[in-house]
PDB file of N, CA and C in Angstrom:
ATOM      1  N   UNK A   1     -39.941 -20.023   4.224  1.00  0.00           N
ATOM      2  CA  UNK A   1     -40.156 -21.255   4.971  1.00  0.00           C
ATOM      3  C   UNK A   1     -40.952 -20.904   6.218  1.00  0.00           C
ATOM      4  N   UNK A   2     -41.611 -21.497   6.437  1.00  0.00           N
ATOM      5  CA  UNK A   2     -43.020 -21.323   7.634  1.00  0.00           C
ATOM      6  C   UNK A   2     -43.328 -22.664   7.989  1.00  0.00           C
ATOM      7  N   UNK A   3     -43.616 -22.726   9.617  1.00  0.00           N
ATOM      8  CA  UNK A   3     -44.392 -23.730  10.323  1.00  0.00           C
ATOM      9  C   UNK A   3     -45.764 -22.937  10.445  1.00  0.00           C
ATOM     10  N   UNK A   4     -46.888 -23.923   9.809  1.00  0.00           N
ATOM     11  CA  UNK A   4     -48.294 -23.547  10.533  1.00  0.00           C
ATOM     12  C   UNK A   4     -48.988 -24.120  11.161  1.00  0.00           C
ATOM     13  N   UNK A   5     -49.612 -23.224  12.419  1.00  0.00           N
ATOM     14  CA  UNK A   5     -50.512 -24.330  13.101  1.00  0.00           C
ATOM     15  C   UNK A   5     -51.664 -23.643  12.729  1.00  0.00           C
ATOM     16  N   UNK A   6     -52.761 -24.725  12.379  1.00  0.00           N
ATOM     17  CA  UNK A   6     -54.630 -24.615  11.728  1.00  0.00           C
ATOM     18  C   UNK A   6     -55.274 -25.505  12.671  1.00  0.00           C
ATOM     19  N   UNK A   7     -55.847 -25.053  13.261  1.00  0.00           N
ATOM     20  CA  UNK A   7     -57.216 -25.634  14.211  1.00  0.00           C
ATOM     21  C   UNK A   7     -58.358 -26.379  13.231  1.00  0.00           C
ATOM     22  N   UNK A   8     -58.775 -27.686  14.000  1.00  0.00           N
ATOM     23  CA  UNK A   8     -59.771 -28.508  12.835  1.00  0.00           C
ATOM     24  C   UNK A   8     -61.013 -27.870  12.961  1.00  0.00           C
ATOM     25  N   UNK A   9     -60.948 -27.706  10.782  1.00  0.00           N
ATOM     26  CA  UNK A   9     -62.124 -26.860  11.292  1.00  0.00           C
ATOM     27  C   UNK A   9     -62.073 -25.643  10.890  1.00  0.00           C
ATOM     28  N   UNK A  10     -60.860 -24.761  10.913  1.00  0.00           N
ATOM     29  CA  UNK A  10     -60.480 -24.068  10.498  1.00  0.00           C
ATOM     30  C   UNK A  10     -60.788 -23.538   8.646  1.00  0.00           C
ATOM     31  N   UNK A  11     -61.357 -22.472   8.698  1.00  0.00           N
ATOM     32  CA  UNK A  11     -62.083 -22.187   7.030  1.00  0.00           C
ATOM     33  C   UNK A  11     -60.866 -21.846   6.222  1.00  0.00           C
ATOM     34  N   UNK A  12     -59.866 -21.956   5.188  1.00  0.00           N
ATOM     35  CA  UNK A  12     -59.371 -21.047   4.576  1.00  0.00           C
ATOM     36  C   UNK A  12     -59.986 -21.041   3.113  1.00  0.00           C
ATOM     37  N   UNK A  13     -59.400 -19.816   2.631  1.00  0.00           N
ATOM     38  CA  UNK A  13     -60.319 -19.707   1.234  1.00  0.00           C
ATOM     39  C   UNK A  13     -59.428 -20.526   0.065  1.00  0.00           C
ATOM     40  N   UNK A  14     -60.590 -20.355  -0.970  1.00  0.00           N
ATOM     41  CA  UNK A  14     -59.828 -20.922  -2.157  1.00  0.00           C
ATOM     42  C   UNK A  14     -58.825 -19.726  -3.233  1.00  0.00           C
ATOM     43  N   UNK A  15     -57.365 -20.031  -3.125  1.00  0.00           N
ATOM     44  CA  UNK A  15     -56.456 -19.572  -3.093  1.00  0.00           C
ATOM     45  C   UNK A  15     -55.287 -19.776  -4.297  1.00  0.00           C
ATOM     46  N   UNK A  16     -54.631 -19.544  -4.862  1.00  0.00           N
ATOM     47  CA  UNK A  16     -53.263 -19.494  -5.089  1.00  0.00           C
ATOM     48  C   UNK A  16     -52.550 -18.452  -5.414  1.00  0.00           C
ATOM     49  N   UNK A  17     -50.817 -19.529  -5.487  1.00  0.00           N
ATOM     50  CA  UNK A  17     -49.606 -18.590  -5.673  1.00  0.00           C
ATOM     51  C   UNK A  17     -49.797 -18.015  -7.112  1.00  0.00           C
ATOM     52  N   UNK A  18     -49.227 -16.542  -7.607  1.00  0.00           N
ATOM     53  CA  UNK A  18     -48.998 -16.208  -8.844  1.00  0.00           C
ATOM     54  C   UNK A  18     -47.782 -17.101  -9.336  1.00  0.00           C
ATOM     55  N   UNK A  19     -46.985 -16.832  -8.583  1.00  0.00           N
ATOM     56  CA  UNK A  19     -45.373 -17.034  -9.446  1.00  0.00           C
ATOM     57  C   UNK A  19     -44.669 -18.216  -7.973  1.00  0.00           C
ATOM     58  N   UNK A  20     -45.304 -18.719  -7.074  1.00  0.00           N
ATOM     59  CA  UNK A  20     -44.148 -19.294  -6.336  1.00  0.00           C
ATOM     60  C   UNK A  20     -45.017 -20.765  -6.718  1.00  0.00           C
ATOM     61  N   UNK A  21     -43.979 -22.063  -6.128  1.00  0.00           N
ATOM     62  CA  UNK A  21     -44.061 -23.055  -6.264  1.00  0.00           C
ATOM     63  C   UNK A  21     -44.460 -23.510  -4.443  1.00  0.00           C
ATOM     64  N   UNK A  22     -45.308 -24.238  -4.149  1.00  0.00           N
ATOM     65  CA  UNK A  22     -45.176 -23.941  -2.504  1.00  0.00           C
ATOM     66  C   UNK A  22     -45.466 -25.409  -1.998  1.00  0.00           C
ATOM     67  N   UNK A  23     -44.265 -26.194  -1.506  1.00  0.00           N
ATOM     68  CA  UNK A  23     -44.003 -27.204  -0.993  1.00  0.00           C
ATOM     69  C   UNK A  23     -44.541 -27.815   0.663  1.00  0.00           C
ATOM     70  N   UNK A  24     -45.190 -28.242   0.771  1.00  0.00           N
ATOM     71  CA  UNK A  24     -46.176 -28.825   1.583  1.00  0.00           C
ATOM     72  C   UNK A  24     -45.476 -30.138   2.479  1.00  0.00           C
ATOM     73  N   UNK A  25     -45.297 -30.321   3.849  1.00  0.00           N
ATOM     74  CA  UNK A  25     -45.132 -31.243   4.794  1.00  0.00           C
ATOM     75  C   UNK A  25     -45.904 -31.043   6.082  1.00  0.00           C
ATOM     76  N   UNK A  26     -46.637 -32.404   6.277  1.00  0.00           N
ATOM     77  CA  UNK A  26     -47.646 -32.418   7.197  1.00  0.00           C
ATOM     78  C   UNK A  26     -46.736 -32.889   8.313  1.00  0.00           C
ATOM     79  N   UNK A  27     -46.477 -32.166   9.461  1.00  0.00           N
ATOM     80  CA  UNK A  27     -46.034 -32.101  10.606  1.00  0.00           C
ATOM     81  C   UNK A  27     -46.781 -33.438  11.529  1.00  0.00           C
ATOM     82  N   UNK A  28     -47.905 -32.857  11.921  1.00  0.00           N
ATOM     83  CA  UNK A  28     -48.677 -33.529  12.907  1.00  0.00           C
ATOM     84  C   UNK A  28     -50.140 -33.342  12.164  1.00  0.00           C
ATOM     85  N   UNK A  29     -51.366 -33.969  12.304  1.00  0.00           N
ATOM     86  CA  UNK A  29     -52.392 -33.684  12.277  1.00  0.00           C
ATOM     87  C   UNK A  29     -53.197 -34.409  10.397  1.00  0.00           C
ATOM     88  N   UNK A  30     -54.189 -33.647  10.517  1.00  0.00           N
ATOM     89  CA  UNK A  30     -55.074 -34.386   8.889  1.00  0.00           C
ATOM     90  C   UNK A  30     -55.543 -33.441   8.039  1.00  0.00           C
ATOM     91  N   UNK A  31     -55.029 -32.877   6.845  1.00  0.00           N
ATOM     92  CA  UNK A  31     -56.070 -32.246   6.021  1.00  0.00           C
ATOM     93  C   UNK A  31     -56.544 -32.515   4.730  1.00  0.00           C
ATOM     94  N   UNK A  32     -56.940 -32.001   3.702  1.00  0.00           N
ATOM     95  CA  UNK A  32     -57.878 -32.724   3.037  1.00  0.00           C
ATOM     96  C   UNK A  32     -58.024 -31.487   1.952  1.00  0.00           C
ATOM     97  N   UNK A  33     -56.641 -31.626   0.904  1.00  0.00           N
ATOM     98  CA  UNK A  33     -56.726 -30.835  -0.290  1.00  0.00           C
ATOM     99  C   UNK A  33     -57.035 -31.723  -1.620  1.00  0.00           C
ATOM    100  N   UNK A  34     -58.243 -30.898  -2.609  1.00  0.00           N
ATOM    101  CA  UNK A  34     -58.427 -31.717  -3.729  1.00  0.00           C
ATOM    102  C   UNK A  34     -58.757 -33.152  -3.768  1.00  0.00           C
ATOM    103  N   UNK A  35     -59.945 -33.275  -2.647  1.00  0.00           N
ATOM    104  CA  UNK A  35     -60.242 -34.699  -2.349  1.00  0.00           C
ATOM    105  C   UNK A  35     -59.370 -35.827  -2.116  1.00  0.00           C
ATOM    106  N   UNK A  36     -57.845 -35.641  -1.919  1.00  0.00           N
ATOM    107  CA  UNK A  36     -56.619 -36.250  -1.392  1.00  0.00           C
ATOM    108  C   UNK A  36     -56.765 -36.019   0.501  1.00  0.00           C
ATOM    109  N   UNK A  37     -56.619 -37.134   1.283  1.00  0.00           N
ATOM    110  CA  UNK A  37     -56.088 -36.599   2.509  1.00  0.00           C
ATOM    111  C   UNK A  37     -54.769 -36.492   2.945  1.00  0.00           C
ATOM    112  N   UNK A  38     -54.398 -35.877   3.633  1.00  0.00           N
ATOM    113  CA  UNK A  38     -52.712 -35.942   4.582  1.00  0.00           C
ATOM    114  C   UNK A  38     -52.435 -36.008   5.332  1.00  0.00           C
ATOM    115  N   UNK A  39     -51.767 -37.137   5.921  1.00  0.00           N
ATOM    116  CA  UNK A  39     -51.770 -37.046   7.275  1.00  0.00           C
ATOM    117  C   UNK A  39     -50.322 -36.865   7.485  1.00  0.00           C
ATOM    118  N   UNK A  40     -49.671 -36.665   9.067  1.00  0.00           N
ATOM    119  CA  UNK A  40     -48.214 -37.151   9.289  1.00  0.00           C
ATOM    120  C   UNK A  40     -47.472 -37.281   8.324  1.00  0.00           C
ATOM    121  N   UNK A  41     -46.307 -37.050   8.128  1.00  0.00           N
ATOM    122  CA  UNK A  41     -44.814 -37.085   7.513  1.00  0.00           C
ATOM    123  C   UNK A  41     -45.618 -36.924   5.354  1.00  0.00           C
ATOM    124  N   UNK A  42     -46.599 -36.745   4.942  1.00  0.00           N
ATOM    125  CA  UNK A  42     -46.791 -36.949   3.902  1.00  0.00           C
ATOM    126  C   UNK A  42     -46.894 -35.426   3.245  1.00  0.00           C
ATOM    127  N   UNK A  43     -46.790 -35.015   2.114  1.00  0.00           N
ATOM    128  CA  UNK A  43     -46.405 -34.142   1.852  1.00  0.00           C
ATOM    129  C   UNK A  43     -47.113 -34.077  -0.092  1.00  0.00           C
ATOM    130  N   UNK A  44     -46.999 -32.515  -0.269  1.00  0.00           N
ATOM    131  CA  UNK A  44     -47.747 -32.439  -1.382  1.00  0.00           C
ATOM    132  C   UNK A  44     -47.450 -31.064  -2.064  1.00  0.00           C
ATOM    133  N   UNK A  45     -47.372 -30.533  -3.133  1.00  0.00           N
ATOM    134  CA  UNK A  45     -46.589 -29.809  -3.587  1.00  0.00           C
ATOM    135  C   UNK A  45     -48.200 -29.271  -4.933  1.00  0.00           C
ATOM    136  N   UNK A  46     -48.365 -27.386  -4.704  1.00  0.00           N
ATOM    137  CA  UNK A  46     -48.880 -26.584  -5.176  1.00  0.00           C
ATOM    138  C   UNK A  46     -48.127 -25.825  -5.845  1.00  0.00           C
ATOM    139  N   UNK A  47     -48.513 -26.043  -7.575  1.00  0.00           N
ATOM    140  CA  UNK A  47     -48.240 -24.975  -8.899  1.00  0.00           C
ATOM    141  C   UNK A  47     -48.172 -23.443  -8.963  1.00  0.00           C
ATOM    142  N   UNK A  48     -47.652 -23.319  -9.134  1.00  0.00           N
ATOM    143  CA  UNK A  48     -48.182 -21.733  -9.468  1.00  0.00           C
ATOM    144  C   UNK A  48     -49.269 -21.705 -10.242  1.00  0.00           C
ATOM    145  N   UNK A  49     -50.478 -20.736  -9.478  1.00  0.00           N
ATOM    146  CA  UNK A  49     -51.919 -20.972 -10.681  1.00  0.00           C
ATOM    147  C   UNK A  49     -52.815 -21.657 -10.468  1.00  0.00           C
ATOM    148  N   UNK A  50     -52.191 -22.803  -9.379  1.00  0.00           N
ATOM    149  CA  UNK A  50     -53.182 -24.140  -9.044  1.00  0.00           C
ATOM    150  C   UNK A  50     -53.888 -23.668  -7.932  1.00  0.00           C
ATOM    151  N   UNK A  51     -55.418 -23.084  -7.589  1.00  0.00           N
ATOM    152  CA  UNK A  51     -56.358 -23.032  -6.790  1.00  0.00           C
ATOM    153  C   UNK A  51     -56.199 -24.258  -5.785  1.00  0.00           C
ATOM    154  N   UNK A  52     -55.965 -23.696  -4.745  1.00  0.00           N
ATOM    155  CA  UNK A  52     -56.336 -25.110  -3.318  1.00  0.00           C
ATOM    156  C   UNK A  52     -57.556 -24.033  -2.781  1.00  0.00           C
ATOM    157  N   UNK A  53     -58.304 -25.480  -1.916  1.00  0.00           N
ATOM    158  CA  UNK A  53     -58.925 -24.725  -0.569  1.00  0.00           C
ATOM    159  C   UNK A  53     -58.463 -26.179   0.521  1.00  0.00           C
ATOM    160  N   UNK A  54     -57.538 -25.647   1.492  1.00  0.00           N
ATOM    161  CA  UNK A  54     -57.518 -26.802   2.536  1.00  0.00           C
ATOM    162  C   UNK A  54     -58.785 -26.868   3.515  1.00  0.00           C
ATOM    163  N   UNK A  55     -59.254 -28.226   3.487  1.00  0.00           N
ATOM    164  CA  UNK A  55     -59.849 -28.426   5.024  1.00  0.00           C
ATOM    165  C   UNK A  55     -58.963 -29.253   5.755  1.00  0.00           C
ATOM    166  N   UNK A  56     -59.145 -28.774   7.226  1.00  0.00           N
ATOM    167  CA  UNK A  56     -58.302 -29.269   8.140  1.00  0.00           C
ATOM    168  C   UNK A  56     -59.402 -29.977   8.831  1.00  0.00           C
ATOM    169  N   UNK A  57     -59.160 -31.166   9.226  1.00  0.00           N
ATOM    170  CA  UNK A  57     -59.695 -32.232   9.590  1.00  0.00           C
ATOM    171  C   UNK A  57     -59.527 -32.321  11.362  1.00  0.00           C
ATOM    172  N   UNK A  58     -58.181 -32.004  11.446  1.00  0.00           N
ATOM    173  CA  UNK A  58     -57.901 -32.409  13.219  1.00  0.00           C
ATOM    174  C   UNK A  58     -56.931 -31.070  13.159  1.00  0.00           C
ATOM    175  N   UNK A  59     -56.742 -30.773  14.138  1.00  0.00           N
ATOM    176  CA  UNK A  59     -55.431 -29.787  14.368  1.00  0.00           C
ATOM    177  C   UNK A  59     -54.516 -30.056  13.948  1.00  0.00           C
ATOM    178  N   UNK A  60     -53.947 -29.394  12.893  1.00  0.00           N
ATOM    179  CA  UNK A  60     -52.800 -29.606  11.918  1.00  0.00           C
ATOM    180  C   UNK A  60     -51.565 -28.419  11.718  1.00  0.00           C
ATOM    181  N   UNK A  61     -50.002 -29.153  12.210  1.00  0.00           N
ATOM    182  CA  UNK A  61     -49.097 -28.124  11.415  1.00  0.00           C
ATOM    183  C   UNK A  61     -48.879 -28.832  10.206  1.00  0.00           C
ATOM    184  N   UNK A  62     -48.624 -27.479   9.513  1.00  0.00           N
ATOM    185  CA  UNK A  62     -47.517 -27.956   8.354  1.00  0.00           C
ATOM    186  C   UNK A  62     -46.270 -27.068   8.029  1.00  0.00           C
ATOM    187  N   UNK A  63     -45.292 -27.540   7.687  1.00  0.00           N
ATOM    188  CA  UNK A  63     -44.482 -27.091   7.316  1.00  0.00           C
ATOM    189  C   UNK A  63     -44.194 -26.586   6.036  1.00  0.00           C
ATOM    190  N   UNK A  64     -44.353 -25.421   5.374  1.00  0.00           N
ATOM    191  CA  UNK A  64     -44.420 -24.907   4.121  1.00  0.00           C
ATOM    192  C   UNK A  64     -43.196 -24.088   3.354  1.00  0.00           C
ATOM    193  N   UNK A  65     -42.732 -24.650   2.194  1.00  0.00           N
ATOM    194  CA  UNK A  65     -41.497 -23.737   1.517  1.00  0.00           C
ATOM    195  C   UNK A  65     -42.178 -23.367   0.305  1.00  0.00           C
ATOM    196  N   UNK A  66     -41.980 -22.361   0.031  1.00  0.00           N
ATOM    197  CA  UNK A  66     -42.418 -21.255  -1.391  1.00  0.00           C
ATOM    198  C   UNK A  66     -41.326 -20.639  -1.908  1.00  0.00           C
ATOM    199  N   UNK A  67     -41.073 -21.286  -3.413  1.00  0.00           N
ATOM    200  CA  UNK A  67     -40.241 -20.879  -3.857  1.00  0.00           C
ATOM    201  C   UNK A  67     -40.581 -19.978  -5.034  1.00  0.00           C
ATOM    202  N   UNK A  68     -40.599 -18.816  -5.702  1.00  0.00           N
ATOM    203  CA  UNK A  68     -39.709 -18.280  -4.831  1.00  0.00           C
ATOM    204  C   UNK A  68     -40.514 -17.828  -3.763  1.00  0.00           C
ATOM    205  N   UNK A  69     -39.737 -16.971  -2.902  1.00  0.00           N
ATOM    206  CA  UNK A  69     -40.921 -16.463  -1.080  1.00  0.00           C
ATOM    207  C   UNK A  69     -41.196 -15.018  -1.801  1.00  0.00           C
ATOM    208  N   UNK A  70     -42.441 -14.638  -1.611  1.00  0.00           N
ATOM    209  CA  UNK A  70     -42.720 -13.536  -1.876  1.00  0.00           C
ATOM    210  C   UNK A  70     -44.113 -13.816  -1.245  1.00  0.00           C
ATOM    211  N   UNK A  71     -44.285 -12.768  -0.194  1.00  0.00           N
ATOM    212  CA  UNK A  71     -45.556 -12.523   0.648  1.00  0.00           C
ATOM    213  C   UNK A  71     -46.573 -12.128  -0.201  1.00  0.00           C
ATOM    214  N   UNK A  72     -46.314 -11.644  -0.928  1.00  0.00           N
ATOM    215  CA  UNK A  72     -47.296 -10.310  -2.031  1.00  0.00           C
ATOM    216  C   UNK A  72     -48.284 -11.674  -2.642  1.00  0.00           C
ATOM    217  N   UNK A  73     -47.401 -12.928  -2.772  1.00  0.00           N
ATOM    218  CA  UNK A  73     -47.666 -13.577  -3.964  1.00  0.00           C
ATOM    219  C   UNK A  73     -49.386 -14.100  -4.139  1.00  0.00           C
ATOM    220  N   UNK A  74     -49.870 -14.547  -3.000  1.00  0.00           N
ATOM    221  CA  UNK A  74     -50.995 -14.988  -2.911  1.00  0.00           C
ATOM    222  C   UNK A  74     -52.274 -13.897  -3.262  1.00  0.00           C
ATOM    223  N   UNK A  75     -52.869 -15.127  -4.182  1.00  0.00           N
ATOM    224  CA  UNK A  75     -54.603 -14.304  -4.779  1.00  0.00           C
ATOM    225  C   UNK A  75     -55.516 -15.540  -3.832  1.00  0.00           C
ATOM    226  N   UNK A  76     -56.346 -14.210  -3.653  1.00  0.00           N
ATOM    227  CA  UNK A  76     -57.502 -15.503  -3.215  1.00  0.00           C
ATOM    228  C   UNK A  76     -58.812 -15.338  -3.832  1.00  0.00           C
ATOM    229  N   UNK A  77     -59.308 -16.181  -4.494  1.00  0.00           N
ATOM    230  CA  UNK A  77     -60.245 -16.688  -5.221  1.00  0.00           C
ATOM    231  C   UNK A  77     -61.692 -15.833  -4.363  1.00  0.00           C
ATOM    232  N   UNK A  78     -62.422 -15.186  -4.821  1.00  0.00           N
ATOM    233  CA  UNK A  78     -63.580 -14.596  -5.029  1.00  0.00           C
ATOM    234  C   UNK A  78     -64.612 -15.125  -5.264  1.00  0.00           C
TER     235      UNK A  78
END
């Protein structure tokens, strides 16, 4: 379980979990996965396997659970 804060604007790559399930709540702020936006209290939930790339729109936390938690878990797309 993790709070993140991402500055708008902010690059991350295109990414996913091997084996975790990773549960998504937008704290404060706007981002913009898979041509969906998010703002405030809305929330969105990544597969194991399923490639994201977030853009962050405004300064954004989110609040993130990965089940299972395993740091190792993340590939990032090349």
């Amino acid at each position: 379980v993790g709070v993140l804060d991402h500055k708008a604007g902010e690059d991350w790559p295109l990414h996913y979990q091997k084996q975790a399930t990773e549960y998504n709540l937008v704290l404060e702020g706007k981002l913009k996965v898979d041509g969906r936006v998010f703002t405030r209290n809305e929330g969105f939930v990544v597969a194991p396997g399923e490639a994201i790339k977030p853009h962050f729109l405004s300064d954004t936390r989110v609040l993130v659970v990965k089940v299972p938690s395993d740091p190792k878990d993340k590939v990032v797309v090349r």
